[in-house]
Protein backbone atom coordinates (compact mmCIF):
# COMPACT_ATOMS: atom_id res chain seq x y z
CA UNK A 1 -170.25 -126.29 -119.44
CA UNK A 2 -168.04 -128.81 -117.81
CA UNK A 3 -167.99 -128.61 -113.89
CA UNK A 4 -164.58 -128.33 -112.23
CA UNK A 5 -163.26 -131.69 -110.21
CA UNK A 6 -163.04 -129.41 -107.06
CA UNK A 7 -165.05 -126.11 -106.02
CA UNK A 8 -163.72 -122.44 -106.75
CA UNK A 9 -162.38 -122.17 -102.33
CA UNK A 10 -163.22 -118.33 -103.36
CA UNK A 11 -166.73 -119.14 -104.54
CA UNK A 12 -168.22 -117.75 -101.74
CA UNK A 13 -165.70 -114.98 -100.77
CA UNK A 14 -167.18 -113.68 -103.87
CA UNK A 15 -170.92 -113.81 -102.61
CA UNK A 16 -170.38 -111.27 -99.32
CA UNK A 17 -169.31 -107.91 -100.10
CA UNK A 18 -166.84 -106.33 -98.21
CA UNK A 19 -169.64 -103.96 -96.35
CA UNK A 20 -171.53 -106.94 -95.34
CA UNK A 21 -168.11 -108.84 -94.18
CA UNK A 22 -166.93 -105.76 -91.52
CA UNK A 23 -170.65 -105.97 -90.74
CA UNK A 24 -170.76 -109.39 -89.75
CA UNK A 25 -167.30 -109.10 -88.08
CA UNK A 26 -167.98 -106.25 -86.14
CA UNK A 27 -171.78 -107.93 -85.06
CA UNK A 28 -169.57 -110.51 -83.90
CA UNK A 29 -166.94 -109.01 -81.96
CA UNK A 30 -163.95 -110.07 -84.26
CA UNK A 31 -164.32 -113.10 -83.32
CA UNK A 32 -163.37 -115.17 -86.38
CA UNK A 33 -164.60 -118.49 -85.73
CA UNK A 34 -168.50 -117.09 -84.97
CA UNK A 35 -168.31 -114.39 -87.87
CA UNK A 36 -167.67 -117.61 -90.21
CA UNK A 37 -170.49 -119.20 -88.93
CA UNK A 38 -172.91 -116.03 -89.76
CA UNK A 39 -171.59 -115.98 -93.25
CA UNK A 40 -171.89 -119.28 -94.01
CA UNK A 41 -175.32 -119.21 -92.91
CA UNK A 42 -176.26 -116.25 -94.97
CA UNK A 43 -174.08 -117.72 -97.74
CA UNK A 44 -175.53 -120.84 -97.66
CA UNK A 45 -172.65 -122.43 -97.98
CA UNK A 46 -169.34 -123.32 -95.55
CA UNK A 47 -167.17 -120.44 -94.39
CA UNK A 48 -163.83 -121.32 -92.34
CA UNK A 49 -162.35 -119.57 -89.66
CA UNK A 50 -159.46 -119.18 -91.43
CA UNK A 51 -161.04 -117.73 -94.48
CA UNK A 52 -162.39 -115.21 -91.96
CA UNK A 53 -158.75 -114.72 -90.63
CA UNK A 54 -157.05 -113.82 -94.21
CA UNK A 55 -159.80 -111.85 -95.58
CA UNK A 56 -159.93 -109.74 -92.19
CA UNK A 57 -155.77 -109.29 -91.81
CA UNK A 58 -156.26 -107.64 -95.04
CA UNK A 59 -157.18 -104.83 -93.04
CA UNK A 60 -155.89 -105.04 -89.46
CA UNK A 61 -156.50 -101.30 -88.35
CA UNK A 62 -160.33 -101.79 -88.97
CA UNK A 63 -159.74 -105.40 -86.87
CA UNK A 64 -157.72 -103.31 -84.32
CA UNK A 65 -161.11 -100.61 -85.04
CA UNK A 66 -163.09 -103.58 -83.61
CA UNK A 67 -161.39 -104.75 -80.72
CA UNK A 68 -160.58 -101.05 -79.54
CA UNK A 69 -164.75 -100.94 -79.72
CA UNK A 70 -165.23 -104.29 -77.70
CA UNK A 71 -162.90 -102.69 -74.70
CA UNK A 72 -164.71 -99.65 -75.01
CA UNK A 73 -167.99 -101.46 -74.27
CA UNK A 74 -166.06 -103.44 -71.24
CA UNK A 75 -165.11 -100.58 -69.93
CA UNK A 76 -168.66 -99.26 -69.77
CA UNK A 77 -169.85 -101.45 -68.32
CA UNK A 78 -167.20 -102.45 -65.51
CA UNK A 79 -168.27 -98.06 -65.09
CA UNK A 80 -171.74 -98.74 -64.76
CA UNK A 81 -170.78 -101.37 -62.06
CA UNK A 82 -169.00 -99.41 -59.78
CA UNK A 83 -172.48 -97.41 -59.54
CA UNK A 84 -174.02 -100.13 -58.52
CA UNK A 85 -176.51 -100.59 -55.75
CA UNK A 86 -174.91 -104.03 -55.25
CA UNK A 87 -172.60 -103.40 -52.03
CA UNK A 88 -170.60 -106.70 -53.32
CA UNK A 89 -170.85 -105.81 -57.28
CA UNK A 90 -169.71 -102.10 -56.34
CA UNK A 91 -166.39 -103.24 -54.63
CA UNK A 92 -165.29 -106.09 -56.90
CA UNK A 93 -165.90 -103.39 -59.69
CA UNK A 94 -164.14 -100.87 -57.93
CA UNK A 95 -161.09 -103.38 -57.01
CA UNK A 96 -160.68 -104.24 -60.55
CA UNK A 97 -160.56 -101.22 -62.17
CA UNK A 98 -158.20 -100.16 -59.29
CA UNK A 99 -155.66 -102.84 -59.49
CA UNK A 100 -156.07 -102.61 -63.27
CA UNK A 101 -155.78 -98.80 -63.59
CA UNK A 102 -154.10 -97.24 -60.16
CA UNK A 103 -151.18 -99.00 -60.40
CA UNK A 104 -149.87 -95.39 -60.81
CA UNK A 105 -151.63 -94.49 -57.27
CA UNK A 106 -150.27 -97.32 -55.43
CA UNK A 107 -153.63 -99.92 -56.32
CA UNK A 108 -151.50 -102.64 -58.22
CA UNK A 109 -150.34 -105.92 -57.30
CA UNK A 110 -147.22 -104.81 -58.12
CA UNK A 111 -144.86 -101.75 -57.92
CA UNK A 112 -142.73 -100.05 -60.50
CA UNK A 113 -140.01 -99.05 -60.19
CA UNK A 114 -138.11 -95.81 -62.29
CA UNK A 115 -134.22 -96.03 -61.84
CA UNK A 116 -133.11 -94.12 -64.64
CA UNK A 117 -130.70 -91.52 -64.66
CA UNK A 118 -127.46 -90.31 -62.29
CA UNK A 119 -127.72 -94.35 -60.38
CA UNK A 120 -124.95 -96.21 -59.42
CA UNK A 121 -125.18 -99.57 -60.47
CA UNK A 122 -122.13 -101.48 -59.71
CA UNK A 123 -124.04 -104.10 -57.06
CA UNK A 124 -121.65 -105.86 -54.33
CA UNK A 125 -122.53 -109.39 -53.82
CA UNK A 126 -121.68 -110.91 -50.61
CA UNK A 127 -121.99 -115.34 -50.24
CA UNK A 128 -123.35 -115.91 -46.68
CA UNK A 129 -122.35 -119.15 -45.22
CA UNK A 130 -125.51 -120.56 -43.64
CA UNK A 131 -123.41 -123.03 -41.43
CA UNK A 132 -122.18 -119.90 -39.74
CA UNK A 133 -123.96 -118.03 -36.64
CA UNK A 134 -125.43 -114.96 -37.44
CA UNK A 135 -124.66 -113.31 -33.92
């Protein structure tokens, strides 16, 4: 058998199932770069990020799946904070999750505004001149 001048780049896509692929993604949080470094070292062989990054866009809702997961697990634990015992851990928990969440209930850094419907909005612009006093 003659041995090709360069390797099959799909060699080792062909060594990890798809089961133990989400696995490893998911073990790693979707993140690409660290999920190719736990296949090539259970491969035995190089993995690269991008590799990683095409076989996973294959299926982006299980990707999407995995993120949704790691926000879930955030958010659990920002939860467990605002429990805490920790005066000082208990209000930057609570702060965050405020300004993050209540923006509804007044807790943002910002306000929103809703001006749709039955407005006028024909705007007059007036030019001050600064030179002039403003008696």
């Amino acid at each position: 058998m003659v041995k090709p001048d360069k390797p099959d780049k799909y060699a080792i896509y062909m060594k990890i199932t798809n089961e133990d692929f989400w696995e490893l993604l998911r073990i790693n949080n979707a993140n690409f770069q660290a999920t190719a470094d736990a296949i090539a070292k259970v491969a035995g062989d190089t993995y690269s990020r991008q590799a990683v990054h095409e076989r996973a866009m294959k299926d982006p809702d299980q990707v999407d799946d995995i993120k949704e997961s790691n926000l879930d697990l955030a958010e659990r634990g920002m939860m467990e904070l605002v429990v805490s015992d920790n005066e000082s851990i208990k209000f930057k928990a609570c702060e965050t999750i405020l300004k993050r969440k209540g923006g509804k209930r007044g807790w943002g850094d910002k306000q929103e505004l809703d001006i749709t419907g039955g407005m006028d909005m024909n705007f007059k612009v007036e030019f001050i001149d600064p030179d002039v006093d403003f008696e």
